[in-house]
PDB file of N, CA and C in Angstrom:
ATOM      1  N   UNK A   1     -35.374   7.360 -14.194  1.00  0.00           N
ATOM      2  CA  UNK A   1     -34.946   6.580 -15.348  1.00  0.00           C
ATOM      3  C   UNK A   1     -34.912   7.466 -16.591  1.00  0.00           C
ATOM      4  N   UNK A   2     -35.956   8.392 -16.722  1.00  0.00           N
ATOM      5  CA  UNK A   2     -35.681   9.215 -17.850  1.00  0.00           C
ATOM      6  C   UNK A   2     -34.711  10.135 -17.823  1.00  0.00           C
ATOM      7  N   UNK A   3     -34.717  10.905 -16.388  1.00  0.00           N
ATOM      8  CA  UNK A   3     -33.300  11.051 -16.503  1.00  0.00           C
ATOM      9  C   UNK A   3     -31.986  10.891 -16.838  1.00  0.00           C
ATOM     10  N   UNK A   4     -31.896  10.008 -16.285  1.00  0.00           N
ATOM     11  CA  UNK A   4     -30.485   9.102 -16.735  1.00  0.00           C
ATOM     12  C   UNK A   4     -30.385   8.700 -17.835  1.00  0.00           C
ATOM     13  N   UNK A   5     -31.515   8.416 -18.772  1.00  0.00           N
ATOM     14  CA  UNK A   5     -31.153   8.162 -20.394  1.00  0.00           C
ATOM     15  C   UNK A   5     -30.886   9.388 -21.096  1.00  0.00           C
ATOM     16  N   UNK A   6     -31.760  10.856 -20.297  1.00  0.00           N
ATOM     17  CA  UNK A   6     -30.994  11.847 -20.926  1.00  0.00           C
ATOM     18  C   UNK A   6     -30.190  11.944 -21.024  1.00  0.00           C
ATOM     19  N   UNK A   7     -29.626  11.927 -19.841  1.00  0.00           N
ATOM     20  CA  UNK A   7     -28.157  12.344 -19.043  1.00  0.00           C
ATOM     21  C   UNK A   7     -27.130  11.528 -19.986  1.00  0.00           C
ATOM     22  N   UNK A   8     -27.443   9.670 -20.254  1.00  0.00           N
ATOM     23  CA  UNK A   8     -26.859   9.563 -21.088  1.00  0.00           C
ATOM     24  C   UNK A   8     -26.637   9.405 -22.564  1.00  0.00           C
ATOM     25  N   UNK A   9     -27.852  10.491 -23.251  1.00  0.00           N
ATOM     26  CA  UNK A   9     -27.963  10.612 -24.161  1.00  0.00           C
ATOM     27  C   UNK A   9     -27.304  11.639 -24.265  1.00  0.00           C
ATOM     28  N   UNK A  10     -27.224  12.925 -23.581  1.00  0.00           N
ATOM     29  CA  UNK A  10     -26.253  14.053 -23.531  1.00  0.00           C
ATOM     30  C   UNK A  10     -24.840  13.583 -23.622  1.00  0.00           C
ATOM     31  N   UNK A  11     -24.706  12.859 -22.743  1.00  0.00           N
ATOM     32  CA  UNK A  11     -23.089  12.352 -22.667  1.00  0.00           C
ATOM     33  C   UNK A  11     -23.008  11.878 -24.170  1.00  0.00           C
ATOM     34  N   UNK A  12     -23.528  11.207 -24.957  1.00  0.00           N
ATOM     35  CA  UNK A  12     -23.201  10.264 -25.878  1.00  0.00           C
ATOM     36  C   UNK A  12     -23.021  11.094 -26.859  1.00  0.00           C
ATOM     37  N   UNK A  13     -24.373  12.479 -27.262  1.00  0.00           N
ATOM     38  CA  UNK A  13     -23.389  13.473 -28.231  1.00  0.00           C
ATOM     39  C   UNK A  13     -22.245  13.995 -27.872  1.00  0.00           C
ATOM     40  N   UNK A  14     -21.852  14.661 -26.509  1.00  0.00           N
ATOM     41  CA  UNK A  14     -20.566  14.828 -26.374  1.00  0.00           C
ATOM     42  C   UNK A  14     -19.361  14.036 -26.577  1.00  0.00           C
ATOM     43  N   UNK A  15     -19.536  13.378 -26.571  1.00  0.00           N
ATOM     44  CA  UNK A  15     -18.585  12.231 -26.571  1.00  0.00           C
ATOM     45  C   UNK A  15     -18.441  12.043 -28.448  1.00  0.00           C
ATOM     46  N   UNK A  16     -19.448  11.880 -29.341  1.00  0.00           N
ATOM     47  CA  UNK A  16     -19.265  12.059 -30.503  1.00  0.00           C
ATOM     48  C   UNK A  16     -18.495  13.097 -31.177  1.00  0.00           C
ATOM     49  N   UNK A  17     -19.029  14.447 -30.583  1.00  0.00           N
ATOM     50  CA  UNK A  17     -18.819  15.555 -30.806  1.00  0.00           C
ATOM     51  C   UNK A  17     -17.284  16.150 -30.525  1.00  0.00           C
ATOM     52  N   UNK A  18     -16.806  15.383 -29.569  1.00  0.00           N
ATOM     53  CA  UNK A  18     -15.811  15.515 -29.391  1.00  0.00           C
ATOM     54  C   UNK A  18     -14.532  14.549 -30.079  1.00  0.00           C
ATOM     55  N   UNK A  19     -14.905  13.261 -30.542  1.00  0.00           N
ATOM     56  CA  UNK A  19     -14.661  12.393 -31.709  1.00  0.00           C
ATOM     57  C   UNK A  19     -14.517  13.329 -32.608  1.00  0.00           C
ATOM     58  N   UNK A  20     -15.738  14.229 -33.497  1.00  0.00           N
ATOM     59  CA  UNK A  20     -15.460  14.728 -33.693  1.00  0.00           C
ATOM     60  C   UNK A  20     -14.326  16.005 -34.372  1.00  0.00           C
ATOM     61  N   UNK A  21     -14.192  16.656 -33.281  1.00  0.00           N
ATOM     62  CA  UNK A  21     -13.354  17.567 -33.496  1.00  0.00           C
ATOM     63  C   UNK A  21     -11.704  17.311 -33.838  1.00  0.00           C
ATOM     64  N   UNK A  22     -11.648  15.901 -32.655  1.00  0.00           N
ATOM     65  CA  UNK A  22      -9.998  15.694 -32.677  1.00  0.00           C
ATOM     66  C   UNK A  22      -9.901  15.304 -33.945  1.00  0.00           C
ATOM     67  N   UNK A  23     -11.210  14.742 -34.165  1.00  0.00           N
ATOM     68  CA  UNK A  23     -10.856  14.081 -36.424  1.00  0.00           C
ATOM     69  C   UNK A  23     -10.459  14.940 -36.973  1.00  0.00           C
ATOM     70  N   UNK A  24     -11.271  16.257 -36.975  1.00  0.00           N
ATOM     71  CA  UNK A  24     -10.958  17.696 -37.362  1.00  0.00           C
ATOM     72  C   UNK A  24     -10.055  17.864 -37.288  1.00  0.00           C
ATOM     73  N   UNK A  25      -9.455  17.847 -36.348  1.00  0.00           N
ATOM     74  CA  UNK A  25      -8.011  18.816 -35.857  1.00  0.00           C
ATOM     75  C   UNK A  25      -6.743  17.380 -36.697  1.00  0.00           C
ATOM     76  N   UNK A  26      -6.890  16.534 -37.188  1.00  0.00           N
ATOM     77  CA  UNK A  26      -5.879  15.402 -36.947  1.00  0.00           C
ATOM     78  C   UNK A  26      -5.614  15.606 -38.389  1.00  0.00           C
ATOM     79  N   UNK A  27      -7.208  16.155 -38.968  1.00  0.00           N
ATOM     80  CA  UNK A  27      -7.401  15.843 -41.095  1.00  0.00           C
ATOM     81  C   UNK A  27      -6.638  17.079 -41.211  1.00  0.00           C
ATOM     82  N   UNK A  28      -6.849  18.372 -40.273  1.00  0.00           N
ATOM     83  CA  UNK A  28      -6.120  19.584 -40.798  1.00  0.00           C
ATOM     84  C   UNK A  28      -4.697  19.140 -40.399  1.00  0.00           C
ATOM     85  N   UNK A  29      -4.519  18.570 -39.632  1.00  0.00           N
ATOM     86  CA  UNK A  29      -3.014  18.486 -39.422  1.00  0.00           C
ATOM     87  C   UNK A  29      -1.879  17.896 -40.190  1.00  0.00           C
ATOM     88  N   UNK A  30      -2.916  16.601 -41.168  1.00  0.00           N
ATOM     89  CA  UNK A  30      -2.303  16.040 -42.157  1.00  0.00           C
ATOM     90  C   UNK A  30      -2.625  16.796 -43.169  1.00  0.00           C
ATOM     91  N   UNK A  31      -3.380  17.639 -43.765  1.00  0.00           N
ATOM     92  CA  UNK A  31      -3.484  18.206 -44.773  1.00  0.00           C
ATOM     93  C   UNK A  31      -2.905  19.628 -45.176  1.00  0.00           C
TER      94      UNK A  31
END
């Protein structure tokens, strides 16, 4: 069980992190 909350605690920054970037990439693209 602790596992798996890591596991999806890992997933959940990636998943931000990767939110993220495409924001990045979308603000430079309009700007």
């Amino acid at each position: 069980m602790l596992f798996f909350g890591r596991f999806t605690l890992s997933a959940e920054i990636l998943n931000v992190n990767k939110r993220f970037v495409t924001l990045k990439a979308s603000f430079r693209f309009y700007s």
